[in-house]
Protein backbone atom coordinates (compact mmCIF):
# COMPACT_ATOMS: atom_id res chain seq x y z
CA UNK A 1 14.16 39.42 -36.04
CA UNK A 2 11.75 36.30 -36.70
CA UNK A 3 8.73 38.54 -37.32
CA UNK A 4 10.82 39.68 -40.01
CA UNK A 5 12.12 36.59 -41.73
CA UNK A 6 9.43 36.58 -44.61
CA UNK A 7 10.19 40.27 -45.28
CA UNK A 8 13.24 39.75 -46.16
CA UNK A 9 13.25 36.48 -47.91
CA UNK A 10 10.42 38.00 -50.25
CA UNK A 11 13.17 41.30 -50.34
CA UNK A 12 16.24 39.34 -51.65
CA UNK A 13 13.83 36.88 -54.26
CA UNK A 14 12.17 40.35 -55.91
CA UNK A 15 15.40 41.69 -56.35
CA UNK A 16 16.79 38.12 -57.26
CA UNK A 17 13.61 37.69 -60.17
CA UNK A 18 13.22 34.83 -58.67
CA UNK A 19 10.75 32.38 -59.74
CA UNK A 20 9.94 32.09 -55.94
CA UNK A 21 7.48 34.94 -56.60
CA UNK A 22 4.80 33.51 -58.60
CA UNK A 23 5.01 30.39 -57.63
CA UNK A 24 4.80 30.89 -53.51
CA UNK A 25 1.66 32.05 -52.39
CA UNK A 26 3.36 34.21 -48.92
CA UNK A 27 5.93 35.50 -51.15
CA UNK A 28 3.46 36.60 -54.12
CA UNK A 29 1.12 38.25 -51.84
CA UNK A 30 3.92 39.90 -50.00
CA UNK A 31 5.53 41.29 -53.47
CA UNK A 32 1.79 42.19 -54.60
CA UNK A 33 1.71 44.46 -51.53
CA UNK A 34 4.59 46.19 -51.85
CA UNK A 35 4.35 46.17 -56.04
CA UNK A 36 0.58 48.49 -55.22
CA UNK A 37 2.66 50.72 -53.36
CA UNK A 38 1.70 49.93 -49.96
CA UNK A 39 3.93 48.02 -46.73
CA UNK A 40 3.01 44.76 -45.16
CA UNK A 41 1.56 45.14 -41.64
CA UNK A 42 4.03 43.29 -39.30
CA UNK A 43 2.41 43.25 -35.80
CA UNK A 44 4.31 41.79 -32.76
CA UNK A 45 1.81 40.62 -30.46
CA UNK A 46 3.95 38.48 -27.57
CA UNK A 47 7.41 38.98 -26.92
CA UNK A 48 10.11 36.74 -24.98
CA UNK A 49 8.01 33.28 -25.07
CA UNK A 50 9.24 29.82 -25.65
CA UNK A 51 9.24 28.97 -28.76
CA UNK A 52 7.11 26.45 -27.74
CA UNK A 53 4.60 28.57 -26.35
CA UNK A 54 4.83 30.91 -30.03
CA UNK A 55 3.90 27.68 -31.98
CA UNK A 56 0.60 27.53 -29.40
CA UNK A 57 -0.16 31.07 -30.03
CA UNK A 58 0.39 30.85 -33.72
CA UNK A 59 -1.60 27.77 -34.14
CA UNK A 60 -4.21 29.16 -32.29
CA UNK A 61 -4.74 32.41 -34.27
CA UNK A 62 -4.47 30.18 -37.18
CA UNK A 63 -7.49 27.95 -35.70
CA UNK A 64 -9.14 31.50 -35.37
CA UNK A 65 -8.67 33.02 -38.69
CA UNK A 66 -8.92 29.76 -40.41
CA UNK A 67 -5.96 28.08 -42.83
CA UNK A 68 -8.33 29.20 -45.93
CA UNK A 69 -7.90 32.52 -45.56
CA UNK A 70 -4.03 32.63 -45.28
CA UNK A 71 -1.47 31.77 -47.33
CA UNK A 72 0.17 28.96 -45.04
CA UNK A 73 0.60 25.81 -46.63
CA UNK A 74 -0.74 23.94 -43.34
CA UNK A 75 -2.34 24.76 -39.90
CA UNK A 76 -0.17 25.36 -36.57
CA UNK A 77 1.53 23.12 -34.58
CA UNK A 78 -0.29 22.54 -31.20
CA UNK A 79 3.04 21.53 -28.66
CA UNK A 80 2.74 20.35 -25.02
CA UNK A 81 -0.73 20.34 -23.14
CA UNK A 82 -2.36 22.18 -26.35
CA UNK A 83 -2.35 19.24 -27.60
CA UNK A 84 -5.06 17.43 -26.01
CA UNK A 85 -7.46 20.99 -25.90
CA UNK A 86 -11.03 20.47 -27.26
CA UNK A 87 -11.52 22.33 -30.43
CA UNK A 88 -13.75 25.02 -28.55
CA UNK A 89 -10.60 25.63 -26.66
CA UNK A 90 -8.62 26.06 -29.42
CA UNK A 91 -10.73 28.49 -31.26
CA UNK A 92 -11.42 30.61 -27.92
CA UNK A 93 -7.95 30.32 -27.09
CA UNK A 94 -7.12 31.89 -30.67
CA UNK A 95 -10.11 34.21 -30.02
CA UNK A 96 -8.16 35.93 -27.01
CA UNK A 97 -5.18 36.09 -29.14
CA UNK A 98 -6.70 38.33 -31.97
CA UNK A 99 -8.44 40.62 -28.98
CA UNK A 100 -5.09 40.82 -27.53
CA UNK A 101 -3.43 41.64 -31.18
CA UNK A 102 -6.10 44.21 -31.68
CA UNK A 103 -5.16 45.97 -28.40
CA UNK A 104 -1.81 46.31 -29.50
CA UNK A 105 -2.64 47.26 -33.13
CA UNK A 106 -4.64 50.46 -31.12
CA UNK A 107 -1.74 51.42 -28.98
CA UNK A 108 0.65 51.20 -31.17
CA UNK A 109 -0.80 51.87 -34.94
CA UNK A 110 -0.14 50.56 -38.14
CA UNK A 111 3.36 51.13 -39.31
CA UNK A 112 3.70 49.48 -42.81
CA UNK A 113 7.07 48.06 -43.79
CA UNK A 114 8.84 48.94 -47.32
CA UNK A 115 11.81 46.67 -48.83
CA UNK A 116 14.15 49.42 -48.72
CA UNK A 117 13.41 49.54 -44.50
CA UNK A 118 14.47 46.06 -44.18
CA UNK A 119 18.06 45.22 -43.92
CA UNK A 120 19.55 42.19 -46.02
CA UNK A 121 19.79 39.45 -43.34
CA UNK A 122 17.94 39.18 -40.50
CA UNK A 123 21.69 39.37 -38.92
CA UNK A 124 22.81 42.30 -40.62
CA UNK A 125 25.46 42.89 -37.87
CA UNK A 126 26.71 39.52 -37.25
CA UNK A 127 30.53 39.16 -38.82
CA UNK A 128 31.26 36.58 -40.76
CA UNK A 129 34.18 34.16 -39.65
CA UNK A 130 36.84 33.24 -42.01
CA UNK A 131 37.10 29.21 -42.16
């Protein structure tokens, strides 16, 4: 549901008018895609790691693709033993992860995603408890 999260928080502030939309760079690029008729690529590259071991992986491809050309507001969070990695290690480290994102991107082919695809929470199942 994560991989989703940005989906659907650009979903509900285009449909809100939010202000959101100009002003943050990850939403605006998000609604730019969509508004040119086209889906966002969402491509899941590891499944069922820590979470600490996702914030390696995603500050690695970060290190790779380099903050400048995203529209994160800062780099990745390097947790544990990452921490004391040379920055040659990093960026081959990151390196690995793009070759391994490209070998899923070839198995399993682009499949954009729409707004109307998504569903409204990331939870859309969960029930809400009466308090």
């Amino acid at each position: 549901a994560r991989p989703l999260a940005h989906l659907i928080e650009a979903k509900k502030e285009k449909e809100a008018k939010s202000p959101k939309m100009v002003s943050n760079a990850k939403l605006k690029r998000i609604g730019s895609i969509w508004e040119n008729g086209h889906g966002v690529i969402c491509l899941q590259i590891s499944h069922s790691v820590s979470d600490e071991e996702a914030f390696v992986r995603e500050a690695a491809l970060i290190e790779a693709i380099k903050l400048e050309n995203l529209t994160n507001m800062k780099g990745g969070e390097w947790r544990g033993k990452s921490k004391s990695w040379t920055p040659s290690m990093k960026a081959e480290f990151g390196t690995y992860q793009l070759l391994r994102a490209m070998g899923v991107l070839k198995m399993e082919g682009i499949r954009p995603i729409f707004p109307q695809a998504l569903p409204e929470s990331l939870y859309p199942f969960a029930q809400k408890k009466n308090v």
